[in-house]
PDB file of N, CA and C in Angstrom:
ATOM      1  N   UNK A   1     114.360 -62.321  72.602  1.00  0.00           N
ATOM      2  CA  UNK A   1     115.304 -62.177  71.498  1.00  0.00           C
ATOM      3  C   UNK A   1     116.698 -62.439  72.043  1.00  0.00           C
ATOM      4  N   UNK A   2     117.616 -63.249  71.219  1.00  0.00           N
ATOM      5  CA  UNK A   2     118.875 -63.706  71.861  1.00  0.00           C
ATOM      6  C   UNK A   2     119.599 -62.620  71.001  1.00  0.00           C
ATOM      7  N   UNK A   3     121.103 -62.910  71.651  1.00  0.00           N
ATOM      8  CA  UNK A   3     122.317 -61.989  70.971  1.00  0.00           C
ATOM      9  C   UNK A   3     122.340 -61.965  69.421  1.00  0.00           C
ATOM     10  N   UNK A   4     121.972 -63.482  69.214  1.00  0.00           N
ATOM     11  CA  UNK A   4     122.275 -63.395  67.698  1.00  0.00           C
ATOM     12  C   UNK A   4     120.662 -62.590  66.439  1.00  0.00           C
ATOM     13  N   UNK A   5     119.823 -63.283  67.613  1.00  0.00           N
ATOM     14  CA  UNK A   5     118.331 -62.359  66.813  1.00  0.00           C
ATOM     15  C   UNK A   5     119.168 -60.856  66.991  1.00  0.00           C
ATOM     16  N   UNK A   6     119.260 -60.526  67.634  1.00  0.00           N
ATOM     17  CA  UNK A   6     119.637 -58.713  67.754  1.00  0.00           C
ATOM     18  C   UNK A   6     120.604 -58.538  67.140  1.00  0.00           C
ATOM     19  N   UNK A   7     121.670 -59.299  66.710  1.00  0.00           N
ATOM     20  CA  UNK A   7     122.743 -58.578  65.676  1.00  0.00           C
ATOM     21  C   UNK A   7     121.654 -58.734  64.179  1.00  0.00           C
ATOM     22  N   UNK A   8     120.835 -60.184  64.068  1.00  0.00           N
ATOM     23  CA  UNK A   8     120.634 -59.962  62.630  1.00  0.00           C
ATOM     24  C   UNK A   8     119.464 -58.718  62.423  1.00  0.00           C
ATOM     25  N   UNK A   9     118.857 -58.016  63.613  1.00  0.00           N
ATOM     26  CA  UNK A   9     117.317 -57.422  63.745  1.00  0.00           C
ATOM     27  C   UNK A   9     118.574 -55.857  63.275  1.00  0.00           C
ATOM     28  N   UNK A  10     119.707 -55.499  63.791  1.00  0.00           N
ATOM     29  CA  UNK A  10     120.438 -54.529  63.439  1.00  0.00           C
ATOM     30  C   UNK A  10     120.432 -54.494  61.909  1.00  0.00           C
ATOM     31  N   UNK A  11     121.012 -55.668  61.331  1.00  0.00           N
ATOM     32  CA  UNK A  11     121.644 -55.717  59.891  1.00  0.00           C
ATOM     33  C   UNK A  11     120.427 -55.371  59.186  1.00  0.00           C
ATOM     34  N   UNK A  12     118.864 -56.223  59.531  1.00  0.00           N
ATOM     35  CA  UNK A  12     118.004 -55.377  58.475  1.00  0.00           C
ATOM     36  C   UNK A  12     117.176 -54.660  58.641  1.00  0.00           C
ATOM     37  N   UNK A  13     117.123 -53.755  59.984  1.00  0.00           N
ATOM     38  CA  UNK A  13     116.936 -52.309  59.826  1.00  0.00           C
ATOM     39  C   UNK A  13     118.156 -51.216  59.336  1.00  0.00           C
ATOM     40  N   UNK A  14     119.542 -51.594  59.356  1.00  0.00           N
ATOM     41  CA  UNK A  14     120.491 -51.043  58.895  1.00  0.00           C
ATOM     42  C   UNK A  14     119.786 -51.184  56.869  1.00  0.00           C
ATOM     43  N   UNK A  15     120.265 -52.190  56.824  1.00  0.00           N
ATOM     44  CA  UNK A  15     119.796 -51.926  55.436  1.00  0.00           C
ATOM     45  C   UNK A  15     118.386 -52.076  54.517  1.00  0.00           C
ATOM     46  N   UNK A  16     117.647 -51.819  55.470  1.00  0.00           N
ATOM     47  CA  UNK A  16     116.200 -51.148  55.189  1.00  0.00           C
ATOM     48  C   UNK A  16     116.556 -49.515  55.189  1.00  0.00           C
ATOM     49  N   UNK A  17     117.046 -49.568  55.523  1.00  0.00           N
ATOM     50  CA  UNK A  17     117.010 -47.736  55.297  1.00  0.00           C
ATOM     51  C   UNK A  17     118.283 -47.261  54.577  1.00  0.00           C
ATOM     52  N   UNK A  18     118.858 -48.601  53.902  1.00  0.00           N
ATOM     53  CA  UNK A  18     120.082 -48.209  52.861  1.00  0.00           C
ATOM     54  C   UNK A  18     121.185 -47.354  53.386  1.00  0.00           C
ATOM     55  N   UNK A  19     121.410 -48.130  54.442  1.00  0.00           N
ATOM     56  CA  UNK A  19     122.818 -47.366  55.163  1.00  0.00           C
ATOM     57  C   UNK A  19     123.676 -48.755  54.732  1.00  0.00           C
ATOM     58  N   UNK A  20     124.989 -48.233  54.099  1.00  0.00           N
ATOM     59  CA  UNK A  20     125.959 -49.067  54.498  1.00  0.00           C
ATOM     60  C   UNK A  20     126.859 -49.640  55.713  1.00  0.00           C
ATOM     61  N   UNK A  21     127.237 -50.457  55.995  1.00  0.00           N
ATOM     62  CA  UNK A  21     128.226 -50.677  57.559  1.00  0.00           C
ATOM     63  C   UNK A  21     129.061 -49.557  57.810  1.00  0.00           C
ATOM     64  N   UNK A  22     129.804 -49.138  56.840  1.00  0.00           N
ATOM     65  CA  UNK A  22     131.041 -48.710  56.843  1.00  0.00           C
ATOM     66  C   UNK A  22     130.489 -47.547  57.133  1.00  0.00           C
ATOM     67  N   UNK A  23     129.317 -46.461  56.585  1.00  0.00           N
ATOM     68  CA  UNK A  23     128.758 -45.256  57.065  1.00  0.00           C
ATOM     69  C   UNK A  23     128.049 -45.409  58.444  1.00  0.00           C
ATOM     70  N   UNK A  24     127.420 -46.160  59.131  1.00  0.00           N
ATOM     71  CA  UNK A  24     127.221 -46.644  60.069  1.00  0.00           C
ATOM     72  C   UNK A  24     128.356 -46.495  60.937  1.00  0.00           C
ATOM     73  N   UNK A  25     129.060 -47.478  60.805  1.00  0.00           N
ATOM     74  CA  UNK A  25     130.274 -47.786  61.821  1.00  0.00           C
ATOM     75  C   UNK A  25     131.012 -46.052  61.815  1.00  0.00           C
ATOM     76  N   UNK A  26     131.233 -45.464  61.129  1.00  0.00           N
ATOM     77  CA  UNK A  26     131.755 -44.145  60.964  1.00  0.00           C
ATOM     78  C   UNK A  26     131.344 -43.382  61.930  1.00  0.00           C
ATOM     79  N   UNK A  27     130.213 -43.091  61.608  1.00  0.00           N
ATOM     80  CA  UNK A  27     128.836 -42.252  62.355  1.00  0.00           C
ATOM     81  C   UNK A  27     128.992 -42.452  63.634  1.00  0.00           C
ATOM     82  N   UNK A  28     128.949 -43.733  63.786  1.00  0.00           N
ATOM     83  CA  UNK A  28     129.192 -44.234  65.449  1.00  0.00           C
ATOM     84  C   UNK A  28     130.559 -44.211  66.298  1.00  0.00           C
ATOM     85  N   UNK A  29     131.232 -44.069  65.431  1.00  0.00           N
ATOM     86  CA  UNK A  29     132.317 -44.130  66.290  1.00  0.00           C
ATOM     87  C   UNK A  29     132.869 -45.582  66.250  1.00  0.00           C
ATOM     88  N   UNK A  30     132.494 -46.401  65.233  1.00  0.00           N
ATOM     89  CA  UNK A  30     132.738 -48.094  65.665  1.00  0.00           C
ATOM     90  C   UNK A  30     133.777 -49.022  64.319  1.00  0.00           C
ATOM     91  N   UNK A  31     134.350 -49.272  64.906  1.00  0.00           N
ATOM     92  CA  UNK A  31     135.500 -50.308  63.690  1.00  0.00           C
ATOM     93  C   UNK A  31     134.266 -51.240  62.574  1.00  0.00           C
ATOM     94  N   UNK A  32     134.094 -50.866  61.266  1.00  0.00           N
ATOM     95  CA  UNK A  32     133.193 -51.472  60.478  1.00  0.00           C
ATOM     96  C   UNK A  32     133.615 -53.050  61.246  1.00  0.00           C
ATOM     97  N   UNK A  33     134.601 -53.950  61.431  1.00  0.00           N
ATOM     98  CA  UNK A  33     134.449 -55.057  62.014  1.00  0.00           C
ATOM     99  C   UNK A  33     133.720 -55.288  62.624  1.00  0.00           C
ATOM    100  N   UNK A  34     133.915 -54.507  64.198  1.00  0.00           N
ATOM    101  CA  UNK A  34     133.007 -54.690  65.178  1.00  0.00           C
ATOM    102  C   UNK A  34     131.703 -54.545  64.853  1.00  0.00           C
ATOM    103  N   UNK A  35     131.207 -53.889  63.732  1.00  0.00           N
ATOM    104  CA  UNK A  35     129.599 -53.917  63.684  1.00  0.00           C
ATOM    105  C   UNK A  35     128.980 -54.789  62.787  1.00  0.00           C
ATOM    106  N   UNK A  36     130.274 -55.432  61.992  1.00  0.00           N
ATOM    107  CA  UNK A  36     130.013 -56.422  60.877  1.00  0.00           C
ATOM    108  C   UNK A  36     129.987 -58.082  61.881  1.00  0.00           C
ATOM    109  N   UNK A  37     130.815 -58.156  62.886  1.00  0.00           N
ATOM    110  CA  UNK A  37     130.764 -58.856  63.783  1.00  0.00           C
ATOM    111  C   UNK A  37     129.489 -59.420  64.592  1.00  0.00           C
ATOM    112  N   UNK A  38     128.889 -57.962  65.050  1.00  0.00           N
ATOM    113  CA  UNK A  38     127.797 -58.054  65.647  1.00  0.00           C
ATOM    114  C   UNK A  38     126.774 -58.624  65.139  1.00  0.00           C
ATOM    115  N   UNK A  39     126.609 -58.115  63.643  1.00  0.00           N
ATOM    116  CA  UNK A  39     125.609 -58.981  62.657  1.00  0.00           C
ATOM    117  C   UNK A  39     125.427 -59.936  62.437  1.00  0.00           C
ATOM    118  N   UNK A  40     126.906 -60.245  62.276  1.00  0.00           N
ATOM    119  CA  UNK A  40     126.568 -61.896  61.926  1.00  0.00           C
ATOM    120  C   UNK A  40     126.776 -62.910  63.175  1.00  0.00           C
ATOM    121  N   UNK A  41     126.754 -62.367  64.521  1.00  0.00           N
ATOM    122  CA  UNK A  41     127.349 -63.096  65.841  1.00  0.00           C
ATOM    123  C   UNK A  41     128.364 -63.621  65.994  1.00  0.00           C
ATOM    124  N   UNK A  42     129.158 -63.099  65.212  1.00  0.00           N
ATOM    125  CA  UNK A  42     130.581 -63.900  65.330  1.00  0.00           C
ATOM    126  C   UNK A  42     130.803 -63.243  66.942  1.00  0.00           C
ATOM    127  N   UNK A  43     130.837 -61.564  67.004  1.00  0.00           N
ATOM    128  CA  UNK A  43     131.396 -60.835  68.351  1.00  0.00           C
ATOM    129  C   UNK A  43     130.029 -61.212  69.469  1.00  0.00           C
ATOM    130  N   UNK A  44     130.775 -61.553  70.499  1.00  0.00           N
ATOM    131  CA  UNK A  44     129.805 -61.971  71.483  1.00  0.00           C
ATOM    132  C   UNK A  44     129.646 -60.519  72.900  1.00  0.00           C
ATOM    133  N   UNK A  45     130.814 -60.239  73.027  1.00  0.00           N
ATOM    134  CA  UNK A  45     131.134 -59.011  73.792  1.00  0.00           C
ATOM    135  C   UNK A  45     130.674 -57.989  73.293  1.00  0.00           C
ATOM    136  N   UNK A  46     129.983 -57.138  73.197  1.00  0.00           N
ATOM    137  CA  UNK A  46     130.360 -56.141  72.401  1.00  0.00           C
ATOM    138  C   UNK A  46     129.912 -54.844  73.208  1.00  0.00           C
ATOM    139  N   UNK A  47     129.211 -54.734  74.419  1.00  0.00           N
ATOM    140  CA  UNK A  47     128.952 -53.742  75.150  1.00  0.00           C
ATOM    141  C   UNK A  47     127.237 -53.270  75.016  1.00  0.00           C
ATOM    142  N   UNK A  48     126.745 -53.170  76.205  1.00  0.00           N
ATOM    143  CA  UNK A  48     125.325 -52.837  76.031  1.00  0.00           C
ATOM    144  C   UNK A  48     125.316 -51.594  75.705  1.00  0.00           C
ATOM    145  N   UNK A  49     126.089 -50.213  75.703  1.00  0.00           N
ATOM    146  CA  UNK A  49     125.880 -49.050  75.382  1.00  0.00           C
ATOM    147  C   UNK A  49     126.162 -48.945  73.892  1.00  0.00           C
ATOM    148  N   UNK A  50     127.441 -49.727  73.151  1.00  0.00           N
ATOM    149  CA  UNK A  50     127.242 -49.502  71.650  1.00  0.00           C
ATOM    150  C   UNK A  50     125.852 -50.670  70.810  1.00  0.00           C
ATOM    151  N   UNK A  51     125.376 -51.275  71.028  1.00  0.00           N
ATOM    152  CA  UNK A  51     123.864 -51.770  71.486  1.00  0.00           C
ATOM    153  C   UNK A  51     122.841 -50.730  71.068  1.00  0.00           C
ATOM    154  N   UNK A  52     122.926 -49.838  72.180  1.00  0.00           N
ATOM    155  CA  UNK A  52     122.009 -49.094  72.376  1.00  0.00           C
ATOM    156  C   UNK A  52     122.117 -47.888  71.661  1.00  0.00           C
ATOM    157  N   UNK A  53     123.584 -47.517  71.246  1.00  0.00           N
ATOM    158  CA  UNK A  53     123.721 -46.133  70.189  1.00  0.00           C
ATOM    159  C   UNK A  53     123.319 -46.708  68.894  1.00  0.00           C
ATOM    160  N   UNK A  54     123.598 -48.078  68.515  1.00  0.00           N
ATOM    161  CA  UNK A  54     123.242 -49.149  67.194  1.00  0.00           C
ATOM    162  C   UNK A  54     121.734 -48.734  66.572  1.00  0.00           C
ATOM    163  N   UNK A  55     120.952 -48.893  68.113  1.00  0.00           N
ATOM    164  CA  UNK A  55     119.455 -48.932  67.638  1.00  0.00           C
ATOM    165  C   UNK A  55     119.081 -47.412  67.874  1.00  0.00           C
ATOM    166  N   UNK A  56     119.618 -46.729  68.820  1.00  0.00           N
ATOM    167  CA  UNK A  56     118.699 -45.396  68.298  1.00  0.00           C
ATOM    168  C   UNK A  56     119.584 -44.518  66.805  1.00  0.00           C
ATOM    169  N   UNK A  57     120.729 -45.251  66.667  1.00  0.00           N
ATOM    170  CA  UNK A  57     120.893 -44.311  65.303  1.00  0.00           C
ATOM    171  C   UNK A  57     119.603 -45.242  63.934  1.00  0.00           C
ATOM    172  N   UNK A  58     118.725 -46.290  64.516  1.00  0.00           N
ATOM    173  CA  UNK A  58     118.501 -47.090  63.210  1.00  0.00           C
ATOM    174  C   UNK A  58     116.725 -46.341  64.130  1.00  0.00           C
ATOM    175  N   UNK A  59     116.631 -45.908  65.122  1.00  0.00           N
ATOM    176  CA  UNK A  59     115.608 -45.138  65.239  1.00  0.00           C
ATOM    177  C   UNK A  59     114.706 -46.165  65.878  1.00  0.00           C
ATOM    178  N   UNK A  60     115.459 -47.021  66.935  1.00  0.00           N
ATOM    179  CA  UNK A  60     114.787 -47.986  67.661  1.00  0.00           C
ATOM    180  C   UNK A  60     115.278 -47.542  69.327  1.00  0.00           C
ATOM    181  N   UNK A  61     114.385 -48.478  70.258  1.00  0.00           N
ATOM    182  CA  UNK A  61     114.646 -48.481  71.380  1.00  0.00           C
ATOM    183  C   UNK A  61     114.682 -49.575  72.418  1.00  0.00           C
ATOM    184  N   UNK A  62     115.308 -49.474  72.928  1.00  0.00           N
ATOM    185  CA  UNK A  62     114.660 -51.016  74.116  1.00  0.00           C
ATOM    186  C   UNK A  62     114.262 -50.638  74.822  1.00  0.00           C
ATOM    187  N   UNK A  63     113.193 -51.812  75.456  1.00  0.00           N
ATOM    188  CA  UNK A  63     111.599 -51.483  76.519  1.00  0.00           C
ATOM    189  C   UNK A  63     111.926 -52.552  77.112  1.00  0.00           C
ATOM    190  N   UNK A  64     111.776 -52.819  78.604  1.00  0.00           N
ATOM    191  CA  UNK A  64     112.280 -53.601  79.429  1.00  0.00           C
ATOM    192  C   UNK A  64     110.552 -54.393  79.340  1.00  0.00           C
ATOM    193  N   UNK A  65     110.542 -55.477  79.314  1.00  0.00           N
ATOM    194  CA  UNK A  65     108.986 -56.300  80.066  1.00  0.00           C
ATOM    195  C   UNK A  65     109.315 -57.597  80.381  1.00  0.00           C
ATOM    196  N   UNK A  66     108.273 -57.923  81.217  1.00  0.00           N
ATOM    197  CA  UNK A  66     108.678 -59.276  81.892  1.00  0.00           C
ATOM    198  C   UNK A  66     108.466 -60.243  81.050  1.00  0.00           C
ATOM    199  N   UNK A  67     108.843 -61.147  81.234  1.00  0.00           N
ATOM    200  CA  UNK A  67     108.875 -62.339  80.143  1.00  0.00           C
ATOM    201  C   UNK A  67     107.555 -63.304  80.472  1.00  0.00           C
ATOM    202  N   UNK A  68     107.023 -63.517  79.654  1.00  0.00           N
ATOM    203  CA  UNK A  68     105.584 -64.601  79.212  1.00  0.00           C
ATOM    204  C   UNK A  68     105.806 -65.794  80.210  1.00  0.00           C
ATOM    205  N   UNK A  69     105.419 -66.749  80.735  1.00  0.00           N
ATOM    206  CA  UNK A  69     105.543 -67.679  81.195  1.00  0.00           C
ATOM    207  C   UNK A  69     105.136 -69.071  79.851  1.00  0.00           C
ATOM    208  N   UNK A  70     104.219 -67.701  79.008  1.00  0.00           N
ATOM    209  CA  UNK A  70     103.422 -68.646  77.834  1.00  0.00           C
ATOM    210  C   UNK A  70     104.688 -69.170  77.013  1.00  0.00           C
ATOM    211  N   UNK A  71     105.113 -70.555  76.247  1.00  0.00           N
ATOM    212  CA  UNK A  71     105.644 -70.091  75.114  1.00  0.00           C
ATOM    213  C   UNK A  71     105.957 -69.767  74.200  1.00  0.00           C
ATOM    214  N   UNK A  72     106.966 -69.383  73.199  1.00  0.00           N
ATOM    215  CA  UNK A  72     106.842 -68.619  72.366  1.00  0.00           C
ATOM    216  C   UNK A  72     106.927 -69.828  71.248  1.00  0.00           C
ATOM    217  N   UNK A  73     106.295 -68.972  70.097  1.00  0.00           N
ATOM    218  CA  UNK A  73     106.312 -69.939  68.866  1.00  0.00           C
ATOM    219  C   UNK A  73     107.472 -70.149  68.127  1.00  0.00           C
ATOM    220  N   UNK A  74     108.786 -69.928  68.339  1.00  0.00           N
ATOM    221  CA  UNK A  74     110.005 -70.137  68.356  1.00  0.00           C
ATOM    222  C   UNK A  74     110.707 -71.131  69.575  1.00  0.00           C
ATOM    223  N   UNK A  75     109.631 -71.395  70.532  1.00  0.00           N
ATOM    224  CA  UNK A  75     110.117 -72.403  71.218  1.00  0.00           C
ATOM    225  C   UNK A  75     109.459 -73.532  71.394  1.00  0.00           C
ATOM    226  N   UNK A  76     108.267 -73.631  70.967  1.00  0.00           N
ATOM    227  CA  UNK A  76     107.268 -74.575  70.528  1.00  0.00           C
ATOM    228  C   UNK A  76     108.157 -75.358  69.447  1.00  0.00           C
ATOM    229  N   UNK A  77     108.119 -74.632  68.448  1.00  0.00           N
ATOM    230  CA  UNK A  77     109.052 -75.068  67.026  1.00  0.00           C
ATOM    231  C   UNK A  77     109.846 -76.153  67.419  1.00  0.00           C
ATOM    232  N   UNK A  78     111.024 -75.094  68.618  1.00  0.00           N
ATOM    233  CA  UNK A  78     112.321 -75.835  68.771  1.00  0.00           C
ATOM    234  C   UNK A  78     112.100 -77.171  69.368  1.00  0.00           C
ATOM    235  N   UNK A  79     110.972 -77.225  70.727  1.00  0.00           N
ATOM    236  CA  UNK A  79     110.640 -78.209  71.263  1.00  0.00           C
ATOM    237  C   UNK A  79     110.143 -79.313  70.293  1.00  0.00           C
ATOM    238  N   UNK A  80     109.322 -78.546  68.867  1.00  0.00           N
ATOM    239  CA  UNK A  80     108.865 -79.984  68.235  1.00  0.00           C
ATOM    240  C   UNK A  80     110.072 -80.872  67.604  1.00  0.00           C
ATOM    241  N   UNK A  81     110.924 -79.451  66.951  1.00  0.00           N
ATOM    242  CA  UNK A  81     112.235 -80.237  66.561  1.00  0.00           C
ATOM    243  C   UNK A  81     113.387 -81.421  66.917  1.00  0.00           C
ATOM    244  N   UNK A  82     113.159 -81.127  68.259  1.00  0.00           N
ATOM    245  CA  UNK A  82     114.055 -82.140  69.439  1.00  0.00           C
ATOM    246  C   UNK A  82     113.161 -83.383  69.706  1.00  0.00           C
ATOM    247  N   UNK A  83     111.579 -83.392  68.891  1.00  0.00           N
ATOM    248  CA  UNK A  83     111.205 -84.454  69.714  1.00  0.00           C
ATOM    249  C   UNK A  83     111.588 -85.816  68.598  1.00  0.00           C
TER     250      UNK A  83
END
């Protein structure tokens, strides 16, 4: 998953559970920008610890694993696309 899959994987577990940004960003401690940013990838910086307060307030976690050598069907895709 790249930066930008993970801002949009935020936005719709954020509003799967009918939280607004602005109550969000509150809660957290975070400028509604900066988290409206994150969503849509405009902010590229944004810190691995507000990241990580993002997903356990949306009741997620990150799990470290090694990466597939297989590839993924998002890169199959891309590869057919370029040909």
């Amino acid at each position: 998953m790249d930066f930008q899959a993970l801002g949009q994987f935020v936005k719709n577990a954020r509003k799967a559970r009918g939280i607004r940004q602005q109550q969000m960003a509150d809660d957290l401690g975070l400028a509604r920008a900066t988290l409206s940013g994150f969503e849509s990838g405009r902010v590229a910086d944004i810190g691995l610890r507000k990241v990580l307060k993002m997903l356990e307030y949306l009741h997620y976690e990150v799990t470290p694993h090694a990466v597939s050598r297989l590839p993924t069907f998002e890169s199959l895709l891309a590869e057919r696309d370029d040909v």
